[in-house]
N, C-alpha and C. Protein backbone atom coordinates (compact mmCIF):
# COMPACT_ATOMS: atom_id res chain seq x y z
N UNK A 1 14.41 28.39 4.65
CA UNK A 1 13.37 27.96 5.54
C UNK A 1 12.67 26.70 5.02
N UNK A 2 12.52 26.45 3.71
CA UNK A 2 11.74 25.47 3.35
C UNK A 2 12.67 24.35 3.18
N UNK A 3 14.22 24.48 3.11
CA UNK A 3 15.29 23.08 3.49
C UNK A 3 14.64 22.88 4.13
N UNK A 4 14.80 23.41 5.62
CA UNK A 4 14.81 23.10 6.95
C UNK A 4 13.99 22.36 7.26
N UNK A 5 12.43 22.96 6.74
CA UNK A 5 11.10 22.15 6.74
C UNK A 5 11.17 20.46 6.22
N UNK A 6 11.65 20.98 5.27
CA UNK A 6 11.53 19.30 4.21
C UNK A 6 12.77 18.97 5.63
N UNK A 7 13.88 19.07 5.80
CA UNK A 7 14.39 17.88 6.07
C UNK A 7 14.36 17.92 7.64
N UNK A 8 13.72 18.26 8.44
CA UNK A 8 13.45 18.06 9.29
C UNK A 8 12.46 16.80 9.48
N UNK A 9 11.29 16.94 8.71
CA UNK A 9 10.41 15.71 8.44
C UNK A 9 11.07 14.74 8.33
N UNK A 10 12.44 14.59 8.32
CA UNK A 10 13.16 13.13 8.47
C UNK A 10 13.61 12.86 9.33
N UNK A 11 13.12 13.56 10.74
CA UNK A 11 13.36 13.28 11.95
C UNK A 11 12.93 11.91 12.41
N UNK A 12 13.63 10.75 12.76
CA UNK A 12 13.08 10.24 13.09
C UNK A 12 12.48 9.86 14.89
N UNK A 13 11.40 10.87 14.83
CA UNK A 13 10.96 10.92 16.21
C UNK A 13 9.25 10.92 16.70
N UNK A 14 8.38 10.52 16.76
CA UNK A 14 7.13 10.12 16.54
C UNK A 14 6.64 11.26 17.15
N UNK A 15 7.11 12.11 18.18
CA UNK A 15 6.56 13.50 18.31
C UNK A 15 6.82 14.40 17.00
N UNK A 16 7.88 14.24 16.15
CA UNK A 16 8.24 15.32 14.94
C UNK A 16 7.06 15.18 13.93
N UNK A 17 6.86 13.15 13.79
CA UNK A 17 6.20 13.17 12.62
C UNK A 17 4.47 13.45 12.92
N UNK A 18 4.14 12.98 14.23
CA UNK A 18 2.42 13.41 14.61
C UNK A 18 3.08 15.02 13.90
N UNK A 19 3.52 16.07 14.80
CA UNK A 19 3.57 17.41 14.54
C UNK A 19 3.10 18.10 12.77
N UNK A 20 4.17 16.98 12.27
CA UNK A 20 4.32 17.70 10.70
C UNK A 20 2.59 16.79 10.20
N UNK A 21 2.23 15.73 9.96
CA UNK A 21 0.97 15.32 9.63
C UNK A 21 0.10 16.13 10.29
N UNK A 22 0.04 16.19 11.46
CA UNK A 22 -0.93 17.40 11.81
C UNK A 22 -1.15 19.22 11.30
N UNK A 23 0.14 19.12 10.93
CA UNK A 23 0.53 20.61 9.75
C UNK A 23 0.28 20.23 8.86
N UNK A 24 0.12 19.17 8.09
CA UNK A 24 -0.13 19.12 6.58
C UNK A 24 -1.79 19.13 6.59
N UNK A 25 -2.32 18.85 7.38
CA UNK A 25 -4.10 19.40 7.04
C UNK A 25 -4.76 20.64 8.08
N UNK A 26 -3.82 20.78 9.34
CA UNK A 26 -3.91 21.56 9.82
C UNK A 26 -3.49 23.60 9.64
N UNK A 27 -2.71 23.64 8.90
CA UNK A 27 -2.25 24.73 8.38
C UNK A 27 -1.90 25.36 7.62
N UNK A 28 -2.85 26.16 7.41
CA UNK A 28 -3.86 26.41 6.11
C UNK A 28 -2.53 27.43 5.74
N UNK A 29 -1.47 27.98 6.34
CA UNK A 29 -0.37 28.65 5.82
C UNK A 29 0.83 27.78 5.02
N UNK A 30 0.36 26.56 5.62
CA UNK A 30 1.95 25.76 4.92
C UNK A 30 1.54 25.21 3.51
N UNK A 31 2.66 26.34 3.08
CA UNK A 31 2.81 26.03 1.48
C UNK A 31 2.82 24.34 0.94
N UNK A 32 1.78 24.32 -0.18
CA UNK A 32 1.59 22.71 -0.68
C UNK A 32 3.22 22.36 -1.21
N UNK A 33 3.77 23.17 -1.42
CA UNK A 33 5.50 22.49 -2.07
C UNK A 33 5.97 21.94 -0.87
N UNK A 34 5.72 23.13 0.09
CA UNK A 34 6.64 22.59 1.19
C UNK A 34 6.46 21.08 1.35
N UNK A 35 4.76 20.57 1.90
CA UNK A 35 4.49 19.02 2.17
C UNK A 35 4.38 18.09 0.88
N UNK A 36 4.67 18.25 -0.03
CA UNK A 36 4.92 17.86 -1.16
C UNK A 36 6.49 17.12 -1.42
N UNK A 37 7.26 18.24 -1.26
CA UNK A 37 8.45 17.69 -0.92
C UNK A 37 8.98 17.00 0.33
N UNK A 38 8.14 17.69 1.48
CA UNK A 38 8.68 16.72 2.80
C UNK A 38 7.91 15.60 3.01
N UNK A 39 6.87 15.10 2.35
CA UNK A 39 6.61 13.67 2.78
C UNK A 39 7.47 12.71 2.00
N UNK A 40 8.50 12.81 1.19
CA UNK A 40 9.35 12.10 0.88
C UNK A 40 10.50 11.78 2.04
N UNK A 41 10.34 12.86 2.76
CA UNK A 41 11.60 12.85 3.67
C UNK A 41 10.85 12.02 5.14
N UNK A 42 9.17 12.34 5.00
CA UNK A 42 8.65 11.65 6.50
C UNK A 42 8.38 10.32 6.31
N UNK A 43 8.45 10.05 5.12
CA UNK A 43 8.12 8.42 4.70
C UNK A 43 9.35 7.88 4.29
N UNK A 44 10.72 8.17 4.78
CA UNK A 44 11.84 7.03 4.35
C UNK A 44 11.78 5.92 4.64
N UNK A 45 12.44 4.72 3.89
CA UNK A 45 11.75 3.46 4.44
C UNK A 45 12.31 2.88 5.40
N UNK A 46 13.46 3.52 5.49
CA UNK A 46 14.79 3.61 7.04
C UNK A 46 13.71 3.56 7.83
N UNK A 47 12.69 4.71 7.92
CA UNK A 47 11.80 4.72 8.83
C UNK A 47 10.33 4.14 9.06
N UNK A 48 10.15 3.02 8.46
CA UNK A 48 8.66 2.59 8.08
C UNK A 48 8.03 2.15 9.42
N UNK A 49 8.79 1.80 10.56
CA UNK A 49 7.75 0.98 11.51
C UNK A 49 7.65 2.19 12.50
N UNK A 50 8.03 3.50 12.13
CA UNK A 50 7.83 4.91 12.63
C UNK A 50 6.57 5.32 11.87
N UNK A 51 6.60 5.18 10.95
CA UNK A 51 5.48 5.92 9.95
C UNK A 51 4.31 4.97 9.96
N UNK A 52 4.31 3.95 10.07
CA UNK A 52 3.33 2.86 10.00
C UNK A 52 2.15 3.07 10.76
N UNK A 53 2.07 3.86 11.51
CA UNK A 53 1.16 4.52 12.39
C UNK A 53 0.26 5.60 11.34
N UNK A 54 0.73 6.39 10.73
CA UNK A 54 0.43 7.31 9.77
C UNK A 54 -0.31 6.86 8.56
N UNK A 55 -0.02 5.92 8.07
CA UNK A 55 -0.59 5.28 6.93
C UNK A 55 -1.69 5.26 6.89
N UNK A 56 -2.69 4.85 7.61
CA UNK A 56 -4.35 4.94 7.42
C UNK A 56 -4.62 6.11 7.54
N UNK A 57 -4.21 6.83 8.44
CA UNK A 57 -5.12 8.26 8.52
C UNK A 57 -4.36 9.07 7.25
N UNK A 58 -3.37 8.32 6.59
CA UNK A 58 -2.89 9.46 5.17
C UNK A 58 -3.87 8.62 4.40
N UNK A 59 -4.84 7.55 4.42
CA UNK A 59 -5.49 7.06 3.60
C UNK A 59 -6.26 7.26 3.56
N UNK A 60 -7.07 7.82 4.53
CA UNK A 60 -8.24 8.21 5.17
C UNK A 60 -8.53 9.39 4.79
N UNK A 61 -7.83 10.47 4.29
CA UNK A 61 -7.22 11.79 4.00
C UNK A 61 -7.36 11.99 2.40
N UNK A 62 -7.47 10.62 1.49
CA UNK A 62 -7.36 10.80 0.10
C UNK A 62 -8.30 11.72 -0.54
N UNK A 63 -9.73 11.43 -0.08
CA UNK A 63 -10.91 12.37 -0.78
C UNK A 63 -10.31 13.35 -0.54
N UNK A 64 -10.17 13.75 0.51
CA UNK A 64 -10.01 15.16 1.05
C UNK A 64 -8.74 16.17 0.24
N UNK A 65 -7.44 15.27 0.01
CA UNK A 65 -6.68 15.71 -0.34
C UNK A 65 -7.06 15.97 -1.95
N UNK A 66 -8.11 15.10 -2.69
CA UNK A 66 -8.07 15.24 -3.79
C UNK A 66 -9.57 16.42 -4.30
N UNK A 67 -10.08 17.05 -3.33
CA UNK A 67 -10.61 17.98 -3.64
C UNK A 67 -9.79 19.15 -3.31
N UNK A 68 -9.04 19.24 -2.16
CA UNK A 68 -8.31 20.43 -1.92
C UNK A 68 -7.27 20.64 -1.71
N UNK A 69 -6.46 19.81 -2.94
CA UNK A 69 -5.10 20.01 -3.46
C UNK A 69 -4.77 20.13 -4.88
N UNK A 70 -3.49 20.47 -5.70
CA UNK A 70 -3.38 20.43 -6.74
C UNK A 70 -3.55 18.95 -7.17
N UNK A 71 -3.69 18.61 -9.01
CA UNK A 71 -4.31 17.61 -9.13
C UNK A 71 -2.84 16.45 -9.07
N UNK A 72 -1.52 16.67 -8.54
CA UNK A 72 -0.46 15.81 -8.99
C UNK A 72 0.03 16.12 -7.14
N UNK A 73 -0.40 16.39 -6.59
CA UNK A 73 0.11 16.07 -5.42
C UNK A 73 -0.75 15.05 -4.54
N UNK A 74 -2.08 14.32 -5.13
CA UNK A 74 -2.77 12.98 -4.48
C UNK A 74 -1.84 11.53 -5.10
N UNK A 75 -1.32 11.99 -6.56
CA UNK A 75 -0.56 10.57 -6.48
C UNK A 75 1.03 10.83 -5.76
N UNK A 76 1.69 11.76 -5.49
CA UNK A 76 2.70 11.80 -4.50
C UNK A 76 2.24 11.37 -3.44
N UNK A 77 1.33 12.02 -2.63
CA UNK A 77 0.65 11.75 -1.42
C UNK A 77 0.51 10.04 -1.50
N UNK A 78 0.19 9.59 -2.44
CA UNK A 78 0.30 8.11 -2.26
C UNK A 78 1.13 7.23 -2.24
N UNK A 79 2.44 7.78 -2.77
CA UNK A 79 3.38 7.09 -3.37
C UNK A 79 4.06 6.98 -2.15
N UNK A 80 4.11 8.60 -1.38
CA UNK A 80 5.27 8.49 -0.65
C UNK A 80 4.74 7.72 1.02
N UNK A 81 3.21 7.77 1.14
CA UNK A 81 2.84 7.02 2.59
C UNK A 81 2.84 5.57 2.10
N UNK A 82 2.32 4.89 0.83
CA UNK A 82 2.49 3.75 0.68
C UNK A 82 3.70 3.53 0.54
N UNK A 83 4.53 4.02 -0.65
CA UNK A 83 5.67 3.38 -1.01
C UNK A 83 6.80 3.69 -0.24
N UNK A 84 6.40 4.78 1.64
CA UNK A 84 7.73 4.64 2.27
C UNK A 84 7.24 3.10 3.29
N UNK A 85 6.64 2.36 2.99
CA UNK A 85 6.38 1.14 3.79
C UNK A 85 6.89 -0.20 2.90
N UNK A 86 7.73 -1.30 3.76
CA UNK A 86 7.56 -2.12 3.62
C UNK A 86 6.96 -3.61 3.68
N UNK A 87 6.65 -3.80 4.15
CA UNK A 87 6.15 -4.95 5.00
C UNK A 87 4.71 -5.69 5.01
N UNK A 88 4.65 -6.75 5.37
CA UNK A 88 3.16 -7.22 5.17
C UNK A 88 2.08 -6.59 6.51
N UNK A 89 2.38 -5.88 7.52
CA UNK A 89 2.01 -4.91 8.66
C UNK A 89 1.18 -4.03 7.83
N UNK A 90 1.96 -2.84 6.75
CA UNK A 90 1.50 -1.95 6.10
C UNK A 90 0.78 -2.83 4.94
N UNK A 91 0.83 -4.08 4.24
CA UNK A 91 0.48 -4.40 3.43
C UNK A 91 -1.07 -4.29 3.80
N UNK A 92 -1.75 -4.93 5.22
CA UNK A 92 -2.60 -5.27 5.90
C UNK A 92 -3.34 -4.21 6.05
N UNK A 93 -2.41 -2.93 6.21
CA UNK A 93 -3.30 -1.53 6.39
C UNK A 93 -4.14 -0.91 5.19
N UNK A 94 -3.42 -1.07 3.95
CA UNK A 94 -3.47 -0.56 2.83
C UNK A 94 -5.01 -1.56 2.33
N UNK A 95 -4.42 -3.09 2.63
CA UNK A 95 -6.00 -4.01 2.26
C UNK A 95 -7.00 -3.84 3.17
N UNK A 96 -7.03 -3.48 4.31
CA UNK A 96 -7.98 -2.92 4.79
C UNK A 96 -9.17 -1.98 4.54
N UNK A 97 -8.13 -1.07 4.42
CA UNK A 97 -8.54 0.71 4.01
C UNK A 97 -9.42 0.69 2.32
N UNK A 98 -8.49 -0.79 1.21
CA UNK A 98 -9.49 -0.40 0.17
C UNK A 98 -10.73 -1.47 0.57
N UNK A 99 -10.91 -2.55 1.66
CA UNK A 99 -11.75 -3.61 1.55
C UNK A 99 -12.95 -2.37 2.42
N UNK A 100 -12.82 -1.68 3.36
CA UNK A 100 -13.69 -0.91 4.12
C UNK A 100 -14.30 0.46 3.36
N UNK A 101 -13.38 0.87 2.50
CA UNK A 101 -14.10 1.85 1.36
C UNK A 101 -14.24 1.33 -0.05
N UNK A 102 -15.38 1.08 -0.04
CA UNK A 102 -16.23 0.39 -1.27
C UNK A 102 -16.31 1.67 -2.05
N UNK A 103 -16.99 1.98 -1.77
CA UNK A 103 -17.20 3.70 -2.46
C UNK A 103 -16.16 4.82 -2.66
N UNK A 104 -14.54 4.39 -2.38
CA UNK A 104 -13.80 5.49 -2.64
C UNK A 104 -13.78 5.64 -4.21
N UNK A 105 -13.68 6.29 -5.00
CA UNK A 105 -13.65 6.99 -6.16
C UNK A 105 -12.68 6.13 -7.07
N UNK A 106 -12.89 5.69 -7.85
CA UNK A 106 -12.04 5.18 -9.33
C UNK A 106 -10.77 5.26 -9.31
N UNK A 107 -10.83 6.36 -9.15
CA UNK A 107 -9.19 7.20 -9.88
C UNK A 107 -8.61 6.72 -8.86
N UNK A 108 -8.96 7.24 -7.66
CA UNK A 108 -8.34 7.27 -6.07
C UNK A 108 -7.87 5.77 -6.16
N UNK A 109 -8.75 4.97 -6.34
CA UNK A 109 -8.61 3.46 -5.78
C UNK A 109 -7.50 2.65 -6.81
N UNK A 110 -7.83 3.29 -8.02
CA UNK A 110 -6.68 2.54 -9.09
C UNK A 110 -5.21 3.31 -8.56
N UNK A 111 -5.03 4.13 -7.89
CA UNK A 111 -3.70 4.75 -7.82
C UNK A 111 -3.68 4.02 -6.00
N UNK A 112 -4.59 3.81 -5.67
CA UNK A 112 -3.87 3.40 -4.30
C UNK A 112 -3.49 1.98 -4.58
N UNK A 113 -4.45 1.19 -5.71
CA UNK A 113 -3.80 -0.19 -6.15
C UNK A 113 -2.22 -0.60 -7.07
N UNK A 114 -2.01 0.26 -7.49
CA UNK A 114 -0.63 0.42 -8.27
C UNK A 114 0.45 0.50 -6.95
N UNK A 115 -0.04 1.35 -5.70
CA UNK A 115 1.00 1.68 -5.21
C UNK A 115 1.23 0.36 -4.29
N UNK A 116 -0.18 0.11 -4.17
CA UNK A 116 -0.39 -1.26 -3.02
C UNK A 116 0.65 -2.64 -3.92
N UNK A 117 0.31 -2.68 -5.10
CA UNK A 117 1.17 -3.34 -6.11
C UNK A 117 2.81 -3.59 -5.44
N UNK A 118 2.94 -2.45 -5.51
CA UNK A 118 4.47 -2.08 -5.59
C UNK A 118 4.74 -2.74 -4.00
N UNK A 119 3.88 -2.10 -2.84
CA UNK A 119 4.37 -2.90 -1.59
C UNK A 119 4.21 -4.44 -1.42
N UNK A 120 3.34 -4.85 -1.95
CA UNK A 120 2.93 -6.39 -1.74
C UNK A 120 4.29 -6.88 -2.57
N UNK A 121 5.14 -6.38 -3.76
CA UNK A 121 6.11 -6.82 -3.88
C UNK A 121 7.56 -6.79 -3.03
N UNK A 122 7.21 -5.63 -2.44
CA UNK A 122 8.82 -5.13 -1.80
C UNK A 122 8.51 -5.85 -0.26
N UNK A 123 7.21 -6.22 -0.10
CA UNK A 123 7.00 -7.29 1.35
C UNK A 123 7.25 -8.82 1.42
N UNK A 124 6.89 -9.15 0.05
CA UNK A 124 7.66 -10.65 -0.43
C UNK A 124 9.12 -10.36 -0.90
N UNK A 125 9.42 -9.53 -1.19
CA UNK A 125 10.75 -9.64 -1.37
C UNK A 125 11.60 -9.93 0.43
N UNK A 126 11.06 -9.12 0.78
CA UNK A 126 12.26 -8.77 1.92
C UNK A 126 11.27 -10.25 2.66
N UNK A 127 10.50 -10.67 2.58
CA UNK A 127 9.83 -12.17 3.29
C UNK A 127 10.97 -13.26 2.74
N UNK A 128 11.21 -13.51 1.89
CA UNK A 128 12.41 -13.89 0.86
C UNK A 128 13.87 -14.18 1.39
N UNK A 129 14.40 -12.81 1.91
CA UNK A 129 15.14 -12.44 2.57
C UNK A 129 15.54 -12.36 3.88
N UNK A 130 14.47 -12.51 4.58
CA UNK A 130 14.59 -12.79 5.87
C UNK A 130 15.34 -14.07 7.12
């Protein structure tokens, strides 16, 4: 049952992925492994201008996730909504989200900057490439 879960989240279908984001804060039954492991599968980067929609409100979500989750599933949670994006689109979302929260928390903000790191490179790269 919990394959199925994880790899279903790699549906790429914008009704599958609203559904499963709405289960990951909505249901208070779904095991933290389960969305732990399937946001790797809802953030492929095959799929980024699917997910690109998702990105702020998984950013928007950080306090929250980091009071009422284990303490190593907020930097997954980051890795896998930032780092399944490429592009200067998501780059824009990510500088947004830290220029409008002044007050998000230390920890939070140095791990959303490492990850932001990593896209501002993989968006000049593929700018490069184009």
């Amino acid at each position: 049952m919990k394959d199925a879960f994880v790899a279903r989240a790699a549906t790429p279908a914008v009704a599958t992925k609203a559904e499963y984001f709405k289960r990951y804060f909505d249901d208070g039954a779904l095991n933290e492994a389960w969305v732990s492991e399937s946001v790797l599968n809802f953030n492929t980067v095959e799929q980024a201008p699917l997910t690109l929609r998702f990105l702020r409100p998984a950013l928007n979500r950080l306090e929250w996730i980091r009071q009422h989750r284990r303490i190593f599933f907020l930097p997954a949670w980051i890795d896998a909504f930032i780092g399944g994006q490429v592009d200067d689109a998501a780059l824009a979302v990510v500088d947004r989200f830290l220029a409008e929260q002044r007050s998000l928390p230390l920890d939070i903000r140095r791990k959303v900057l490492i990850a932001r790191d990593e896209l501002e490179l993989t968006a000049r790269i593929r700018r490069g490439s184009a």
